[in-house]
C-alpha atoms as a PDB file:
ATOM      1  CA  UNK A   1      10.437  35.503  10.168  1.00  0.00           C
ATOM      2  CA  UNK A   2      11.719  34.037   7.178  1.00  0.00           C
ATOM      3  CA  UNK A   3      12.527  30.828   9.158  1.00  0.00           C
ATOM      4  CA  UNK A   4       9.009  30.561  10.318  1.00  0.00           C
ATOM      5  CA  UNK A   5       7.564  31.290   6.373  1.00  0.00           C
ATOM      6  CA  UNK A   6       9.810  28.375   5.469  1.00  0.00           C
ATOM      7  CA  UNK A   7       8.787  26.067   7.971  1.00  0.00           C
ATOM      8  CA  UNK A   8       5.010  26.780   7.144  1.00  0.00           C
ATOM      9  CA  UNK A   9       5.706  26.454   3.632  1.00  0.00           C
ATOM     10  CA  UNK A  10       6.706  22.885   4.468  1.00  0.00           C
ATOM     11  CA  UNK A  11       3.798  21.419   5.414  1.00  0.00           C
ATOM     12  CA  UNK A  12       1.720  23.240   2.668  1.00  0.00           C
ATOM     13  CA  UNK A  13       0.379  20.821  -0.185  1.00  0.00           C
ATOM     14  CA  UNK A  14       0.170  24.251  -2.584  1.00  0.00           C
ATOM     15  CA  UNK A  15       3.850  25.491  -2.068  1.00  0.00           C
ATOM     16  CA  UNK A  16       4.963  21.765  -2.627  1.00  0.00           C
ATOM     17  CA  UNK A  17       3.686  21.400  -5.778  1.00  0.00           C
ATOM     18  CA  UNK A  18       4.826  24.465  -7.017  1.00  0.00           C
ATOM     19  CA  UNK A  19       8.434  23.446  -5.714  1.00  0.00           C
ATOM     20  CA  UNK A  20       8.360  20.063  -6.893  1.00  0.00           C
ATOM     21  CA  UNK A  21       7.321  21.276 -10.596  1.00  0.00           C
ATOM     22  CA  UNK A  22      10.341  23.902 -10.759  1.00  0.00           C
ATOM     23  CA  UNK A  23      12.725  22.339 -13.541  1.00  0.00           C
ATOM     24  CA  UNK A  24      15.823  23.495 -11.490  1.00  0.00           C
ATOM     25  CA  UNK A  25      14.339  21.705  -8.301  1.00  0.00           C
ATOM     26  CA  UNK A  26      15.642  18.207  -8.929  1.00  0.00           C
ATOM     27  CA  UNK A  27      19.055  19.294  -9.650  1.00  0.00           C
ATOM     28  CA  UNK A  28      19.450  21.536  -6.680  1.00  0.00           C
ATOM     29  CA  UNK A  29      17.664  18.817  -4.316  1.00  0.00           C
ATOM     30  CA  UNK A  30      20.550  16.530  -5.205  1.00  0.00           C
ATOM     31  CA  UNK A  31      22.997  18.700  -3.203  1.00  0.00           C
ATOM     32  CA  UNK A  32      21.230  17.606  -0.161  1.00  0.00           C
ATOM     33  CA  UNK A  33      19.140  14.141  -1.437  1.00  0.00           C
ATOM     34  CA  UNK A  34      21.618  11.218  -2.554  1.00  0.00           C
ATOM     35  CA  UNK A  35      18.730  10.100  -4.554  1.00  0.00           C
ATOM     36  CA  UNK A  36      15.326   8.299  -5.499  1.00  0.00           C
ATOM     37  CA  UNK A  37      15.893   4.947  -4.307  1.00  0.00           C
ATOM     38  CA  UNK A  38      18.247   2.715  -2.216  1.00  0.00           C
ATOM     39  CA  UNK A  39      21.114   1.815  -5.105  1.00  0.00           C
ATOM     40  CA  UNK A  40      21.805   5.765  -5.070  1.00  0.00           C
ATOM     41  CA  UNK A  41      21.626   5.586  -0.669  1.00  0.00           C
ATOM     42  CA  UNK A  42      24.387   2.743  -1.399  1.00  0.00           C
ATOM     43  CA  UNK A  43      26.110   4.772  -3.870  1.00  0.00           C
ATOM     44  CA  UNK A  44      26.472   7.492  -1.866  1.00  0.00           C
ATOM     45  CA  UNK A  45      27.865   5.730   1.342  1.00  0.00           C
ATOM     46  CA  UNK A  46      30.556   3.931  -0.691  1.00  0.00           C
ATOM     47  CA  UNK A  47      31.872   7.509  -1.940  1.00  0.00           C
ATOM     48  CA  UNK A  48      31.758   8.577   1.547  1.00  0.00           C
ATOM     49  CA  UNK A  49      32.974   5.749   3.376  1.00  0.00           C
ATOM     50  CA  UNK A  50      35.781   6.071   0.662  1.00  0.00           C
ATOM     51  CA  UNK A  51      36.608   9.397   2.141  1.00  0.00           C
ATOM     52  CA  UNK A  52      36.858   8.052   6.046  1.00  0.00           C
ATOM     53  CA  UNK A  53      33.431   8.960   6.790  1.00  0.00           C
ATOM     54  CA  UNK A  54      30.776   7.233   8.439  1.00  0.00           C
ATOM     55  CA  UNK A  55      26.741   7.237   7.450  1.00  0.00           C
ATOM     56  CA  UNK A  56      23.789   7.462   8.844  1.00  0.00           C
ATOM     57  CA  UNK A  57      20.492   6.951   6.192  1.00  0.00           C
ATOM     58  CA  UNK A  58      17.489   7.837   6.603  1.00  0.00           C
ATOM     59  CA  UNK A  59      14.531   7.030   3.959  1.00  0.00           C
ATOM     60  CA  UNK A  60      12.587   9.994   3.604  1.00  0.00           C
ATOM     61  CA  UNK A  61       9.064  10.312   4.298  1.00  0.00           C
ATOM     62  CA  UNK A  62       6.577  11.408   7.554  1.00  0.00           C
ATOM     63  CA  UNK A  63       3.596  11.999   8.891  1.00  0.00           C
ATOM     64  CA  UNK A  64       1.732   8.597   7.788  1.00  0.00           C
ATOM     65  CA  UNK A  65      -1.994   8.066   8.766  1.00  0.00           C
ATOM     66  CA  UNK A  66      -2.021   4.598   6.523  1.00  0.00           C
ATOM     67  CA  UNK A  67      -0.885   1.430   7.812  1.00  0.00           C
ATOM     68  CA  UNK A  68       0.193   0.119   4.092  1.00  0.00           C
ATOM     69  CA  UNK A  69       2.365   3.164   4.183  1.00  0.00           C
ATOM     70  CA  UNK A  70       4.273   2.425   7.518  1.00  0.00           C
ATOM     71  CA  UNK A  71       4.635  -1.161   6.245  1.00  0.00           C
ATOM     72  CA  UNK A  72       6.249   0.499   3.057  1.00  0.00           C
ATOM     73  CA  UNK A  73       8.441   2.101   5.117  1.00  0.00           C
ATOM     74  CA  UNK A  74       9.796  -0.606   7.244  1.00  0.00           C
ATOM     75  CA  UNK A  75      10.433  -2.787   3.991  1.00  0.00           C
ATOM     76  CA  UNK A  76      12.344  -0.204   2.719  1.00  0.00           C
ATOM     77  CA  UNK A  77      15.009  -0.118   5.954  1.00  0.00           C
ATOM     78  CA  UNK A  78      15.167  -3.908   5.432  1.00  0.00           C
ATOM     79  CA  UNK A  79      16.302  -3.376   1.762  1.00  0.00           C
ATOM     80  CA  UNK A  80      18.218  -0.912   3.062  1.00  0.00           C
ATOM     81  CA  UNK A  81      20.222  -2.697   5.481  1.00  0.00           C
ATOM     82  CA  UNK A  82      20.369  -6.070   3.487  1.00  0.00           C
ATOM     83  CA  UNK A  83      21.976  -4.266   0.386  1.00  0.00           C
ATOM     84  CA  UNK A  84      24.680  -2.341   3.053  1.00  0.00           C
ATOM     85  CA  UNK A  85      25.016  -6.021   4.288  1.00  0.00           C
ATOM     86  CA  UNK A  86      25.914  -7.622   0.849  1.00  0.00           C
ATOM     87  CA  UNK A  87      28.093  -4.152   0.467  1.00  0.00           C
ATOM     88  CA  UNK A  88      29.939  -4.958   3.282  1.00  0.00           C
ATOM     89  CA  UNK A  89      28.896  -1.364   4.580  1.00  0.00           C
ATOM     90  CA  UNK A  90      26.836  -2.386   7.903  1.00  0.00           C
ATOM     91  CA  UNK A  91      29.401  -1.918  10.046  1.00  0.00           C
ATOM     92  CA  UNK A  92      30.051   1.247   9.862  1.00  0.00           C
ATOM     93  CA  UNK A  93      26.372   2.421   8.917  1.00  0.00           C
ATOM     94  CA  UNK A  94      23.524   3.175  10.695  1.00  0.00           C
ATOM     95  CA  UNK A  95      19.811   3.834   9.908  1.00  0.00           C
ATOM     96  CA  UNK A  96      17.929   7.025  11.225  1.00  0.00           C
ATOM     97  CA  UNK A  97      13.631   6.401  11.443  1.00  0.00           C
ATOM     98  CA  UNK A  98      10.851   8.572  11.932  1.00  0.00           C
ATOM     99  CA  UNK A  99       8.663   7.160  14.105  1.00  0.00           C
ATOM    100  CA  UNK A 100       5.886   9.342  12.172  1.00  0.00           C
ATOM    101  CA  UNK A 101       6.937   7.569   8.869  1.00  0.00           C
ATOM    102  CA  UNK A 102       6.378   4.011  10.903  1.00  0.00           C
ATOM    103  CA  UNK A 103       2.966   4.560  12.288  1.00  0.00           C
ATOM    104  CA  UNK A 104       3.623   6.514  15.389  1.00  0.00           C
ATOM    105  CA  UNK A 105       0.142   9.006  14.662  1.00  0.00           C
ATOM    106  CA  UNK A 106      -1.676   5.836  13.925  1.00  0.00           C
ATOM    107  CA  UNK A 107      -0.520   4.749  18.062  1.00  0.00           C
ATOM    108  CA  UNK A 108       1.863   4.225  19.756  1.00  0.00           C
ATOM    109  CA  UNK A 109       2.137   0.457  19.879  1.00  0.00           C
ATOM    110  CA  UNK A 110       2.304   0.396  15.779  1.00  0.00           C
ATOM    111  CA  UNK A 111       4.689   2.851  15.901  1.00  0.00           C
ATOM    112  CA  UNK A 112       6.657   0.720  18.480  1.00  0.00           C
ATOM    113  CA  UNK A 113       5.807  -2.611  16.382  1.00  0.00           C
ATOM    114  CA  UNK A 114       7.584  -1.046  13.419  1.00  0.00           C
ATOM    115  CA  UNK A 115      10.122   0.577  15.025  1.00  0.00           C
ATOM    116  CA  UNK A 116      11.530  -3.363  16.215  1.00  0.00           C
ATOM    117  CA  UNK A 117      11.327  -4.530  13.089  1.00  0.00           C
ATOM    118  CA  UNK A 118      13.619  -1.815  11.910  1.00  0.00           C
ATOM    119  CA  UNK A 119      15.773  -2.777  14.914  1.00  0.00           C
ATOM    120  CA  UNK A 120      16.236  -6.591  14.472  1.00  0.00           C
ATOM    121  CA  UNK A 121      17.309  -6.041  10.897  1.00  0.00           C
ATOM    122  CA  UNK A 122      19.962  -3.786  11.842  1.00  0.00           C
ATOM    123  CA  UNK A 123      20.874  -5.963  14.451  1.00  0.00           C
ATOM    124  CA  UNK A 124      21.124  -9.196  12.553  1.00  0.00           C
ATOM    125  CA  UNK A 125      23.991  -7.147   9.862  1.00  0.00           C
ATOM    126  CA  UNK A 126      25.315  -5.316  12.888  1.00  0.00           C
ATOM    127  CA  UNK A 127      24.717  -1.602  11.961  1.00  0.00           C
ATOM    128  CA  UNK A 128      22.507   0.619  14.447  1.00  0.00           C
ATOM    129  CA  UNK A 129      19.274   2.627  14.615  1.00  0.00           C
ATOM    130  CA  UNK A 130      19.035   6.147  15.982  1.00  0.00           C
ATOM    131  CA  UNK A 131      15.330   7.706  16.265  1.00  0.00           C
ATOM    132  CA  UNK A 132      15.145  11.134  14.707  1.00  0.00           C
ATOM    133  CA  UNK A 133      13.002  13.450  16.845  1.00  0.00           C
ATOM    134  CA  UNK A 134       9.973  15.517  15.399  1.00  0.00           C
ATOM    135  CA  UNK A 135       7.973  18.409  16.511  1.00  0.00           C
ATOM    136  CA  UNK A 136       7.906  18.523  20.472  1.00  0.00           C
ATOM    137  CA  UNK A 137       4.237  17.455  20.971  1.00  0.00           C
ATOM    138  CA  UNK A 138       5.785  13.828  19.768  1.00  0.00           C
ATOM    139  CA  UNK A 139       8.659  14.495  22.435  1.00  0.00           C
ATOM    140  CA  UNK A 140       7.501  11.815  24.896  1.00  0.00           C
ATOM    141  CA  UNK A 141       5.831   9.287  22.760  1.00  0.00           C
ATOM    142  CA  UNK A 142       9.050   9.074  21.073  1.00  0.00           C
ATOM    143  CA  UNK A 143      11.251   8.510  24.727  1.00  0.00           C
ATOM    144  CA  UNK A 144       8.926   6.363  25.249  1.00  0.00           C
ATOM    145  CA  UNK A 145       9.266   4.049  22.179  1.00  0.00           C
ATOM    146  CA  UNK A 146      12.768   4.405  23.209  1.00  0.00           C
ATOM    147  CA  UNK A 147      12.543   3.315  26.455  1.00  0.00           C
ATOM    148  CA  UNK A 148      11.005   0.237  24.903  1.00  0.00           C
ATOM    149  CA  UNK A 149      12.969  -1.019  22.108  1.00  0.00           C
ATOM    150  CA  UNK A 150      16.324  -0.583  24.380  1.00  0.00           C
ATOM    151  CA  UNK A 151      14.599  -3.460  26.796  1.00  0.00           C
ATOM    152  CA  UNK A 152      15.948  -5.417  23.378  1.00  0.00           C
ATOM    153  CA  UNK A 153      18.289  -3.481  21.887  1.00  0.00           C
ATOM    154  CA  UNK A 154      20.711  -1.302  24.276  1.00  0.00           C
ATOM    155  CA  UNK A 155      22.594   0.619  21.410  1.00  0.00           C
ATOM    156  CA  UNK A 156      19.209   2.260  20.359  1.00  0.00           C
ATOM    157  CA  UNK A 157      19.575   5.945  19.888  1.00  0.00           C
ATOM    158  CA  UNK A 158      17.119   9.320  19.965  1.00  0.00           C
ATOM    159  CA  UNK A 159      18.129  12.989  18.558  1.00  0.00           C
ATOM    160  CA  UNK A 160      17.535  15.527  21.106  1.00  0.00           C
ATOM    161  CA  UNK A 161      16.566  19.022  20.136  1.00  0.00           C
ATOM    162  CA  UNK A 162      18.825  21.542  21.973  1.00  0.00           C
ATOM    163  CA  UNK A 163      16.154  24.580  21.157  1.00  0.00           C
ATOM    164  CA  UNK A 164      13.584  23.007  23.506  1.00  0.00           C
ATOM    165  CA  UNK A 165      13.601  24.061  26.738  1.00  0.00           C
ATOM    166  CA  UNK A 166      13.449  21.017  28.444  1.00  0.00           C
ATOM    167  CA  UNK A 167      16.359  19.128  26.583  1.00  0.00           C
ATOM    168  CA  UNK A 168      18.753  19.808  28.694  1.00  0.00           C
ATOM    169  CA  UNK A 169      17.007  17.559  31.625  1.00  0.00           C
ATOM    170  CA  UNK A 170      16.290  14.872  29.031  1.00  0.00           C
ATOM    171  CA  UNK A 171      20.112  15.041  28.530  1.00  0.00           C
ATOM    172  CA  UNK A 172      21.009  14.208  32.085  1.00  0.00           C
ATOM    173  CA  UNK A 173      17.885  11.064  31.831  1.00  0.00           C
ATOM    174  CA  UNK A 174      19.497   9.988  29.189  1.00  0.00           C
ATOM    175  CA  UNK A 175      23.266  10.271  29.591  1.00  0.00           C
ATOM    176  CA  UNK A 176      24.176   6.688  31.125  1.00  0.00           C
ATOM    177  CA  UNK A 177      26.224   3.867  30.040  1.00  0.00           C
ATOM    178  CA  UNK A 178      24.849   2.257  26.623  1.00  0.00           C
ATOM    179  CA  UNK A 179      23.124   5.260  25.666  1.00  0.00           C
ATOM    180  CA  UNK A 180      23.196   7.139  22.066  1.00  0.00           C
ATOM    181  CA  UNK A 181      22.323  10.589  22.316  1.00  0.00           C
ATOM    182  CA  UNK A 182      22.164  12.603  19.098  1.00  0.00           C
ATOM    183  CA  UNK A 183      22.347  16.263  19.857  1.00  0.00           C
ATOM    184  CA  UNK A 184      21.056  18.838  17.170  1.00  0.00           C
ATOM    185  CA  UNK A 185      19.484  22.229  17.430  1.00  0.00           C
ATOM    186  CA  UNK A 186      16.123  21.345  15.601  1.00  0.00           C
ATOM    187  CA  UNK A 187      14.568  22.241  12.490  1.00  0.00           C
ATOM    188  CA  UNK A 188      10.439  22.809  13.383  1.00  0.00           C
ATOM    189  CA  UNK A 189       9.150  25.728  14.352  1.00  0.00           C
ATOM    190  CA  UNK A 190       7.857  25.565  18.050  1.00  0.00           C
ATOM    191  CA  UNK A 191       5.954  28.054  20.562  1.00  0.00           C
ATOM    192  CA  UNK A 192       7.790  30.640  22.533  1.00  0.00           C
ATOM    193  CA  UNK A 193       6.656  28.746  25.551  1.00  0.00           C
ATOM    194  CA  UNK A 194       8.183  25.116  24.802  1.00  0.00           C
ATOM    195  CA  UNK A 195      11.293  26.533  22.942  1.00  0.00           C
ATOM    196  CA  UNK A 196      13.851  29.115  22.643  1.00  0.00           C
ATOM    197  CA  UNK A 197      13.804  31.553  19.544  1.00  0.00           C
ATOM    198  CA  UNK A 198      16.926  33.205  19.705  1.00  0.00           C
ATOM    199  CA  UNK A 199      19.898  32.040  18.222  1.00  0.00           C
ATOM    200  CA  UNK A 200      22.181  32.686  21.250  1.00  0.00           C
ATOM    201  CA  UNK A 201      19.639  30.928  23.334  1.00  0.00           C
ATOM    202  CA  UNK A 202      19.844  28.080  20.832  1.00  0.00           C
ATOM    203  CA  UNK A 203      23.449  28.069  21.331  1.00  0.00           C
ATOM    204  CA  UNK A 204      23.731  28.506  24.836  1.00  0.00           C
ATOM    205  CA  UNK A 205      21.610  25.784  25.499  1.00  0.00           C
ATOM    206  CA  UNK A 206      23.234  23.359  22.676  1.00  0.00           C
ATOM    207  CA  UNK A 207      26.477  23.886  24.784  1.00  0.00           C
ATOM    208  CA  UNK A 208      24.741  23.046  28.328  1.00  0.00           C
ATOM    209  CA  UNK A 209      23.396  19.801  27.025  1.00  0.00           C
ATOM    210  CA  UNK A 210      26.554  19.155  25.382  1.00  0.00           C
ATOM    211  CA  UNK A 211      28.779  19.371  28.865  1.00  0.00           C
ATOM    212  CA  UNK A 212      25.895  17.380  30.204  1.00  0.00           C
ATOM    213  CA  UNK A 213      26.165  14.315  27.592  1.00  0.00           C
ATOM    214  CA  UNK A 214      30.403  14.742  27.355  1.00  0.00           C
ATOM    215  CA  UNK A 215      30.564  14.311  31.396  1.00  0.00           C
ATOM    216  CA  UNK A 216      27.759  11.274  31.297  1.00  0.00           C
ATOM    217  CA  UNK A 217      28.445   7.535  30.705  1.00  0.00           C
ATOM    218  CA  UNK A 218      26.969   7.187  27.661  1.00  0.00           C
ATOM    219  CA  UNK A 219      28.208   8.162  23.499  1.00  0.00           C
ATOM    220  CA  UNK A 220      27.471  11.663  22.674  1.00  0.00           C
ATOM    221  CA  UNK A 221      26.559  12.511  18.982  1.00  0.00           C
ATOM    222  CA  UNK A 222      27.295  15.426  18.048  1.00  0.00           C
ATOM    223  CA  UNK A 223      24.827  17.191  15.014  1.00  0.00           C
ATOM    224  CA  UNK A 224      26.465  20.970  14.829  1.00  0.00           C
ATOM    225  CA  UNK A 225      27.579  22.488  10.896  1.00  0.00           C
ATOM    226  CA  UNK A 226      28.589  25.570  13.499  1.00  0.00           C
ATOM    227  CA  UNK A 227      32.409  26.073  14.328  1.00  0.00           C
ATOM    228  CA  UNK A 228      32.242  27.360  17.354  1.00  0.00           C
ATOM    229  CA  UNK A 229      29.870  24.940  18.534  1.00  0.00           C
ATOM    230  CA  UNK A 230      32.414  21.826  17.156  1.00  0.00           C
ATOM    231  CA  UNK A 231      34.926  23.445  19.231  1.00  0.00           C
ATOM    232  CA  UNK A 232      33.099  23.672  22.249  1.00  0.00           C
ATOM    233  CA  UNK A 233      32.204  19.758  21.506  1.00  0.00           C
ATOM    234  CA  UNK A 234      35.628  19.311  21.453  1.00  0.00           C
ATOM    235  CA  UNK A 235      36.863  21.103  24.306  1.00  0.00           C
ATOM    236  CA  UNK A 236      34.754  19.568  26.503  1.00  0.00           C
ATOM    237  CA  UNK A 237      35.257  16.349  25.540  1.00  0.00           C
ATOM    238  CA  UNK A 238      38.778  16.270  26.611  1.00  0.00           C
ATOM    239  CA  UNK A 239      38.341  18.455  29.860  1.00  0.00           C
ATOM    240  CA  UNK A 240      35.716  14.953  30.246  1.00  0.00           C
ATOM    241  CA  UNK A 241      38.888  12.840  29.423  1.00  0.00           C
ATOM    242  CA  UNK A 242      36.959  11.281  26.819  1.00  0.00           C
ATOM    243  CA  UNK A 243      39.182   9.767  23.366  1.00  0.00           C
ATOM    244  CA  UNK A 244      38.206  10.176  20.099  1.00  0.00           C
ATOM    245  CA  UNK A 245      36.197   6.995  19.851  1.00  0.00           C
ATOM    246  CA  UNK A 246      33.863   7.943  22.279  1.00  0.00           C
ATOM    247  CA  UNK A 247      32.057  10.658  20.443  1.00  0.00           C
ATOM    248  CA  UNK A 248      31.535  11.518  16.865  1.00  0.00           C
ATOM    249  CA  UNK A 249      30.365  14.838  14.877  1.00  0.00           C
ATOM    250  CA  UNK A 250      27.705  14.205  12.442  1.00  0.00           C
ATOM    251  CA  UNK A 251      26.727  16.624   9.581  1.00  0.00           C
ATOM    252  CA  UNK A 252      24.154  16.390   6.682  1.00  0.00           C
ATOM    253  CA  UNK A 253      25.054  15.245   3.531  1.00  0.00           C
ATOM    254  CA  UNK A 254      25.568  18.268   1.211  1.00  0.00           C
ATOM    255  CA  UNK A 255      26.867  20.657   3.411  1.00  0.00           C
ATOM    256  CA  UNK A 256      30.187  21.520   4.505  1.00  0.00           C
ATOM    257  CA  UNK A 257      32.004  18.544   3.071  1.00  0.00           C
ATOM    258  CA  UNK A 258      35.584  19.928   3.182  1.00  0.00           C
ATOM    259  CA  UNK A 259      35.218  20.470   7.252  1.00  0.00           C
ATOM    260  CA  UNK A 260      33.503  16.981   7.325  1.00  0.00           C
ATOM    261  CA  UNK A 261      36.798  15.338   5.666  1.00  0.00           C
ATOM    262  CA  UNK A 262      38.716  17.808   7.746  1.00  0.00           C
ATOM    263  CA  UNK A 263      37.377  16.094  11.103  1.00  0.00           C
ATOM    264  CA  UNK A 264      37.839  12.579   9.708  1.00  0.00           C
ATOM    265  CA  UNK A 265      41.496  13.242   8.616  1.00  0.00           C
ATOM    266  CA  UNK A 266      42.102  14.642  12.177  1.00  0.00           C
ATOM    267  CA  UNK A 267      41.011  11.167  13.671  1.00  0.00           C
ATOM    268  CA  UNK A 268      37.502  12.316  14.245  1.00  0.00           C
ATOM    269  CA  UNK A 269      34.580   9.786  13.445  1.00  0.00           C
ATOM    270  CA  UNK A 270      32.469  11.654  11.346  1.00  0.00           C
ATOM    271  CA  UNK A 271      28.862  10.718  10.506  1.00  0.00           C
ATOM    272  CA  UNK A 272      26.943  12.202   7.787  1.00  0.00           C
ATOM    273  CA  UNK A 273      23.195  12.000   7.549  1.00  0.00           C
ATOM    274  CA  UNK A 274      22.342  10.821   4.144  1.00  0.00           C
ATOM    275  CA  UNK A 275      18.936  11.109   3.292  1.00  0.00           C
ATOM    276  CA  UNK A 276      16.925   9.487  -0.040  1.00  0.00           C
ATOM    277  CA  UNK A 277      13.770   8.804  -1.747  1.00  0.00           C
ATOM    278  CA  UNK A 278      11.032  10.512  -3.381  1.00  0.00           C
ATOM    279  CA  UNK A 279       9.574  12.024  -0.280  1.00  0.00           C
ATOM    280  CA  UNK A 280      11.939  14.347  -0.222  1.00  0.00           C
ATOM    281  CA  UNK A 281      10.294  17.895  -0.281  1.00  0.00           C
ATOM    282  CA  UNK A 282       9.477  18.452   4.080  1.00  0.00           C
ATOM    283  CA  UNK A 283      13.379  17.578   4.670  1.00  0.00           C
ATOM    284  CA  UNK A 284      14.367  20.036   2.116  1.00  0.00           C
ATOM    285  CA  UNK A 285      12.113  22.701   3.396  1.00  0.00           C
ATOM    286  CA  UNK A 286      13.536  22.411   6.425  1.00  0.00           C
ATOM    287  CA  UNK A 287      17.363  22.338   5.286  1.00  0.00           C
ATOM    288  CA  UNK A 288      16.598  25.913   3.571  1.00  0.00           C
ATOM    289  CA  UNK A 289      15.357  26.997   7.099  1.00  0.00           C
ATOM    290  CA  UNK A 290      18.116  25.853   8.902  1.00  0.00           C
ATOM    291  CA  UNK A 291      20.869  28.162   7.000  1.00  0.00           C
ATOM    292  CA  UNK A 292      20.676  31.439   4.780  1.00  0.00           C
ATOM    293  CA  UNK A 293      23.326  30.080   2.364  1.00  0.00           C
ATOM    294  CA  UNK A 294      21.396  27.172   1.419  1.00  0.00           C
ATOM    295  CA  UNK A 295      18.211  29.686   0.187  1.00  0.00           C
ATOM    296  CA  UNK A 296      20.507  31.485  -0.959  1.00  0.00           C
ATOM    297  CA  UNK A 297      21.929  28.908  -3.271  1.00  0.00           C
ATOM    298  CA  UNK A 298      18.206  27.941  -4.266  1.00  0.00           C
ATOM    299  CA  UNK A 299      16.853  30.979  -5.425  1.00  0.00           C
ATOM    300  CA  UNK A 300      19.819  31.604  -7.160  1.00  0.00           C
ATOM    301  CA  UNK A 301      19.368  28.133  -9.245  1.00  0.00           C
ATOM    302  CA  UNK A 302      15.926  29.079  -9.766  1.00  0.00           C
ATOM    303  CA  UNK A 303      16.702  32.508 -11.344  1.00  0.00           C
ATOM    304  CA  UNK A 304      19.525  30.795 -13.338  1.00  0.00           C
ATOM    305  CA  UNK A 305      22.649  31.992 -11.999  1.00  0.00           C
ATOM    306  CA  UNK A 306      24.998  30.590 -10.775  1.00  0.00           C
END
């Protein structure tokens, strides 16, 4: 229930403000936000490339019905990926897009338009793109977009949502040589009748299209903060005789740091998902959704306590 009020409250104009007013808002968002603009993205993967971590960014925004918008966006990747360039990051970065934030609601071949641009410019400083996945009615337009932009780049990759029911076949689709698969459980609230609700169903399903991507051809990603489910990842992975390098975990920035250095300093490559920029309130909502302990640690910053 409180999941669901959460996941409402994200995509209500009223509760935003009200958020985004809070004076303890900012400070708290920075647990989970690296920051405003793309010198604090670049920041924030030096410090954790530092560590032995690996990044994923993603420039925050969605849900774009304006064409200037989209355009926005895709300048902002290229600054992006031109500043990791001149870092000397791109290597071991990659960017994450929302095919919403590029156009995808204004159609599908704007979207897709977008969406290469984004690509080329990864591929000309040799980092990566991996295509987040959004509410399920945007499922296939967003395999589809896939399909596409791997006719020119191979090492594009999708998330896959492990709480819809029909992930699990788009797992064995997708599991050959080349491909990127980024598993997660998913953060939007879905119907009964497209997804699973409860948690062990969540699970059990996670761990079904995880054996599925670990005994494919292709480079399983791993999105789990859960223990259990890490060691399932990694079980399987070795009863698929598969080495270290051929998989990685991947956790958001902000939460559980000392297990993500854990996994690096045991040899794992470990990816966090480092979001930024001012758009910043529908990925928050959705982090607070996602875990009791992060609401937790918000309303107790917004009462003052620590």
């Amino acid at each position: 229930m409180l999941r669901s009020v959460l996941l409402a409250a994200a995509r209500s104009e009223g509760v935003r403000a009200m958020v985004e007013r809070a004076p303890v808002t900012r400070p708290v968002v920075r647990r989970f936000i690296a920051g405003d603009d793309t010198s604090a993205a670049i920041a924030a993967t030096g410090e954790l490339l530092a560590s032995g971590r690996v990044v994923t960014l993603d420039y925050l925004g969605e849900d774009t019905t304006d064409t200037g918008q989209a355009d926005a966006t895709v300048r902002a990747y290229h600054e992006l990926l031109k500043r990791l360039a001149d870092s000397g990051f791109a290597d071991q970065a990659e960017v994450s897009v929302k095919l919403s934030a590029v156009g995808q609601k204004l159609g599908e071949d704007i979207a897709l338009d977008n969406a290469r641009r984004i690509c080329a410019a990864a591929d000309a400083v040799g980092a990566t793109v991996t295509l987040d996945m959004e509410d399920h009615t945007t499922t296939d337009s967003t395999l589809g977009i896939l399909r596409e932009l791997r006719r020119d780049f191979p090492w594009a990759g999708v998330a896959l949502q492990a709480h819809l029911k029909r992930t699990e076949a788009d797992c064995r689709d997708l599991a050959a040589a080349g491909s990127r698969i980024r598993l997660c459980k998913g953060a939007y609230a879905e119907p009964a009748s497209v997804a699973y609700h409860d948690k062990s169903e969540v699970d059990e399903s996670y761990a079904r299209c995880l054996k599925v991507l670990m005994a494919g051809d292709g480079y399983p990603m791993v999105a789990s903060h859960d223990p259990r489910l890490i060691r399932i990842a990694d079980q399987l992975a070795r009863t698929a005789g598969r080495t270290n390098d051929s998989f990685e975990h991947q956790m958001l920035y902000g939460i559980r740091p000392a297990e993500q250095t854990r996994l690096a300093e045991a040899g794992h490559r470990m990816r966090v998902y480092v979001p930024y920029g001012d758009e910043w309130y529908g990925y928050f909502m959705r982090r607070l959704a996602e875990r009791p302990a992060n609401l937790t640690f918000f309303l107790r910053a917004m009462a003052g306590t620590r």
